[in-house]
C-alpha atoms as a PDB file:
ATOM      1  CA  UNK A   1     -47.460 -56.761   3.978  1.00  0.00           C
ATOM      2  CA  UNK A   2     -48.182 -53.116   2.871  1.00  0.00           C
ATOM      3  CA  UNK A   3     -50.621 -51.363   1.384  1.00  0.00           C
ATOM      4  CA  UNK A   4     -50.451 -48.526  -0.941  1.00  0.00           C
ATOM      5  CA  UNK A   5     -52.719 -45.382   0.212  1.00  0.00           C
ATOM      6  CA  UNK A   6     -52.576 -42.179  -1.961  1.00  0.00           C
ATOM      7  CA  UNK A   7     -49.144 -42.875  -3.284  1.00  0.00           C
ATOM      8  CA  UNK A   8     -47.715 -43.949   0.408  1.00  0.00           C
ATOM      9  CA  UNK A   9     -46.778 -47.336   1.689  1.00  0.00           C
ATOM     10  CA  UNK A  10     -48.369 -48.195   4.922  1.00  0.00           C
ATOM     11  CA  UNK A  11     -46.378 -50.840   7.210  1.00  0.00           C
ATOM     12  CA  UNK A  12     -48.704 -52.660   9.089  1.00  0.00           C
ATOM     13  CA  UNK A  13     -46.002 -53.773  11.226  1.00  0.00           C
ATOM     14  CA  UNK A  14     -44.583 -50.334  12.057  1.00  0.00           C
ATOM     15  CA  UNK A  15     -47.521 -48.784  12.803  1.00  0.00           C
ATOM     16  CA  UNK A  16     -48.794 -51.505  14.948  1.00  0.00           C
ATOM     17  CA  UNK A  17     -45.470 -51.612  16.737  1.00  0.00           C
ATOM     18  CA  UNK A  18     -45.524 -47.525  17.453  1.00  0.00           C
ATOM     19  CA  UNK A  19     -48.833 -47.534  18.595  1.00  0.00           C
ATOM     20  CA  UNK A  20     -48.231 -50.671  20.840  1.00  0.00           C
ATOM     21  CA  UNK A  21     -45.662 -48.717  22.233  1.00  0.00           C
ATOM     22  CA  UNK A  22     -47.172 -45.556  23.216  1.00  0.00           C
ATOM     23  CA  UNK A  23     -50.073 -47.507  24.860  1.00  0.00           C
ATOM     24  CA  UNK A  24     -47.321 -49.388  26.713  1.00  0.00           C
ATOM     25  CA  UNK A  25     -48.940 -52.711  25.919  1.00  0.00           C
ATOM     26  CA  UNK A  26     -46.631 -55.979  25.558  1.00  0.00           C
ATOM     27  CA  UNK A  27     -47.848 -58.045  22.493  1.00  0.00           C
ATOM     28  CA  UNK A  28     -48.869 -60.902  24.499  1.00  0.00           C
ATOM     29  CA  UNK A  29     -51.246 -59.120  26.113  1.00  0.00           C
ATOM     30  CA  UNK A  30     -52.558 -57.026  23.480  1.00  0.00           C
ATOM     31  CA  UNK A  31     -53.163 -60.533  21.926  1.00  0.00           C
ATOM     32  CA  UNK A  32     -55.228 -61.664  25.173  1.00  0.00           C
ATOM     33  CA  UNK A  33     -57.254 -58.721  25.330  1.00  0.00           C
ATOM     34  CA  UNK A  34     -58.589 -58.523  21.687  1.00  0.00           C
ATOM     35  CA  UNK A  35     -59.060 -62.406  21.546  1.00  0.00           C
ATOM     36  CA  UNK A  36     -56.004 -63.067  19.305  1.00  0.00           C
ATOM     37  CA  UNK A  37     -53.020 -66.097  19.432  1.00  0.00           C
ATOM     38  CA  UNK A  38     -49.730 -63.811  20.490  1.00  0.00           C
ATOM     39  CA  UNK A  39     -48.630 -65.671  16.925  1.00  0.00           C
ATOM     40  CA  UNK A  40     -51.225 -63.656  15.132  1.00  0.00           C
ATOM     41  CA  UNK A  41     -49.936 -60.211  16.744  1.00  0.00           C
ATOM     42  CA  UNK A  42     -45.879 -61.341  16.140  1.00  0.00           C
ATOM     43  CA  UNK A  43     -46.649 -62.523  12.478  1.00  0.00           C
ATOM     44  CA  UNK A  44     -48.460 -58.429  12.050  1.00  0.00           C
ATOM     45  CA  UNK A  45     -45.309 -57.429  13.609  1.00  0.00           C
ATOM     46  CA  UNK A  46     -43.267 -59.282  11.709  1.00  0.00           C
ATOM     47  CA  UNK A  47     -44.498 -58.135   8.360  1.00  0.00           C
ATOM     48  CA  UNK A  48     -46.254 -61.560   7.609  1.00  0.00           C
ATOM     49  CA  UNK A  49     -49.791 -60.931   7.575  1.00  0.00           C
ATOM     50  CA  UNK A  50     -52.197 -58.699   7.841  1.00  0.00           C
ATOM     51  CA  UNK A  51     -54.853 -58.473  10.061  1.00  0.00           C
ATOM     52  CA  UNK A  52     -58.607 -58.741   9.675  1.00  0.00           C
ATOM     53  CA  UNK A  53     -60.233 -55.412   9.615  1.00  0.00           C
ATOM     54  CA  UNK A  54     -62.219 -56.861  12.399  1.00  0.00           C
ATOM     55  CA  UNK A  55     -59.383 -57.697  14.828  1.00  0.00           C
ATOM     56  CA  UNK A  56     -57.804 -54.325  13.415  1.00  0.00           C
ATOM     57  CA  UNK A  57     -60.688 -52.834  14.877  1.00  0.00           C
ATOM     58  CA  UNK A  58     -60.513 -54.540  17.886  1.00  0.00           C
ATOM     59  CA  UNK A  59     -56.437 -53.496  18.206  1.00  0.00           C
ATOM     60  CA  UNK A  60     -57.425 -50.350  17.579  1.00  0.00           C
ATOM     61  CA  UNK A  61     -60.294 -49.954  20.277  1.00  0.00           C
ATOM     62  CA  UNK A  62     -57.622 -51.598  23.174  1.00  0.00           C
ATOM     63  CA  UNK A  63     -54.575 -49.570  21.513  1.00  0.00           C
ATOM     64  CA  UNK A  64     -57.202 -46.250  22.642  1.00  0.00           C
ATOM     65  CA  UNK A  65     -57.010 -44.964  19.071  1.00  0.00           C
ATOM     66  CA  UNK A  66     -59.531 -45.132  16.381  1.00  0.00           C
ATOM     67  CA  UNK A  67     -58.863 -46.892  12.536  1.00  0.00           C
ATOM     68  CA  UNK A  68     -58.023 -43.453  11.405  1.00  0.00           C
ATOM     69  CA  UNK A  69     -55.342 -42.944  13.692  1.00  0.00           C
ATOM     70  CA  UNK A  70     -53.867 -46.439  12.215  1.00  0.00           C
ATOM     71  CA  UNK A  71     -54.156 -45.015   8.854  1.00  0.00           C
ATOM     72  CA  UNK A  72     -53.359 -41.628   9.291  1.00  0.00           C
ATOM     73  CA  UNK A  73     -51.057 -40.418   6.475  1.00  0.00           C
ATOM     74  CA  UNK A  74     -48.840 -37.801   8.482  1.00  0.00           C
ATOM     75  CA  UNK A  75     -46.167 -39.039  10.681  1.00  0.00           C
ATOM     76  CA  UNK A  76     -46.466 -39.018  13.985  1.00  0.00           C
ATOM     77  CA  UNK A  77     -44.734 -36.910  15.579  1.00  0.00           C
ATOM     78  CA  UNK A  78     -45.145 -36.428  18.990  1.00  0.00           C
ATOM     79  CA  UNK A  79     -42.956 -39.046  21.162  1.00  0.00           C
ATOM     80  CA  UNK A  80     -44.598 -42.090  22.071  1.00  0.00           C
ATOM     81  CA  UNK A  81     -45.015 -40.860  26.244  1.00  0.00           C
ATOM     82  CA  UNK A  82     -46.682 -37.884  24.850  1.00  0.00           C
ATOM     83  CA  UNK A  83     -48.917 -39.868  22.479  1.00  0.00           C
ATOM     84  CA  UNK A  84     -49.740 -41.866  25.793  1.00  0.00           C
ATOM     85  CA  UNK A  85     -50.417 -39.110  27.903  1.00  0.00           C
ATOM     86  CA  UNK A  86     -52.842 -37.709  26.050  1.00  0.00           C
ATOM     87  CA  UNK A  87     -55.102 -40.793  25.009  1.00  0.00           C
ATOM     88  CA  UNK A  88     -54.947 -40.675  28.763  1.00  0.00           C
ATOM     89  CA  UNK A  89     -56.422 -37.456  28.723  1.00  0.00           C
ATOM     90  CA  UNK A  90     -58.897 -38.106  26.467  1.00  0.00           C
ATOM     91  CA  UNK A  91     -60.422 -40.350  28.856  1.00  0.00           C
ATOM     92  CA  UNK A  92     -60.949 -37.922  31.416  1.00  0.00           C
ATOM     93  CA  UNK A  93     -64.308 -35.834  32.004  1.00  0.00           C
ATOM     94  CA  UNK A  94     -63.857 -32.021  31.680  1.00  0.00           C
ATOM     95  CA  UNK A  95     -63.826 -31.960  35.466  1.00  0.00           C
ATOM     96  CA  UNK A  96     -60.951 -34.145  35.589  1.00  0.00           C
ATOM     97  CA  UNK A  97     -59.021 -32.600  32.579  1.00  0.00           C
ATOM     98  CA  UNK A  98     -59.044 -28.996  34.028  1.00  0.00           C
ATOM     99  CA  UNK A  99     -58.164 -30.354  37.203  1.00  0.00           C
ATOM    100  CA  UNK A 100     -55.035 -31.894  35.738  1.00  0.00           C
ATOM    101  CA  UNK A 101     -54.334 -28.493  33.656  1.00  0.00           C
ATOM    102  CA  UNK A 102     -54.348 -26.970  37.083  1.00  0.00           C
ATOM    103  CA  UNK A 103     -52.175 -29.344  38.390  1.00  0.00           C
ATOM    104  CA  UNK A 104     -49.539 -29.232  35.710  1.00  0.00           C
ATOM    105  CA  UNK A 105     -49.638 -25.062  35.459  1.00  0.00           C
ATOM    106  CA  UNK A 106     -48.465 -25.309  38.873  1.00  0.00           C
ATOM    107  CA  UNK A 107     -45.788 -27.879  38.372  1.00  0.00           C
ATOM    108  CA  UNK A 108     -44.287 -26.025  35.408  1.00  0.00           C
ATOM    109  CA  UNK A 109     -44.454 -23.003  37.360  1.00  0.00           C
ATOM    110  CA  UNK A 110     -42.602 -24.667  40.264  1.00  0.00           C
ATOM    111  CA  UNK A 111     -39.899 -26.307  38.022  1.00  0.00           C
ATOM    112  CA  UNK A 112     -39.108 -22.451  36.502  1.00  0.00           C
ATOM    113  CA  UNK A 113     -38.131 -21.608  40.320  1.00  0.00           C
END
């Protein structure tokens, strides 16, 4: 089922599958963690229903992106291990982030040797 948002379709089932994907989460256990039957997650994947905007929101919140993301208009366009990496960053304190901009100055200044 789609939806029709300023003149654009919206796939529930694509974008549900992409983000699945860069979280690196297998459907099954999406399903377990946000209180779903795995049915419920392959019938949104399938194109055969919609969810809830409650269990959307509840995708959303394990998936580590927020309802906008979902419905974001622009294509995303960074690969999927990017998109991963950095809703991994975003859980990091400041601390930890410039520690790991530290860390990866000095591996892309290694790899250039």
């Amino acid at each position: 089922m789609n939806i029709i948002q300023g003149g654009i379709e919206l796939n529930y089932a694509s974008r549900l599958k992409y983000f699945r994907n860069v979280a690196g989460i297998s459907a099954n256990a999406l399903a377990k963690k946000v209180g779903l039957d795995p049915t419920t997650i392959y019938k949104i994947e399938s194109n055969d229903s919609k969810p809830s905007l409650g269990s959307l929101e509840r995708i959303c919140d394990v998936l580590g992106i927020t309802l906008a993301d979902f419905f974001a208009e622009e294509k995303q366009e960074l690969e999927p291990e990017l998109r991963r990496l950095i809703e991994t960053v975003k859980k990091l304190s400041p601390e930890q982030r410039d520690q790991l901009q530290k860390l990866l100055e000095v591996m892309s200044t290694d790899s250039k040797k």
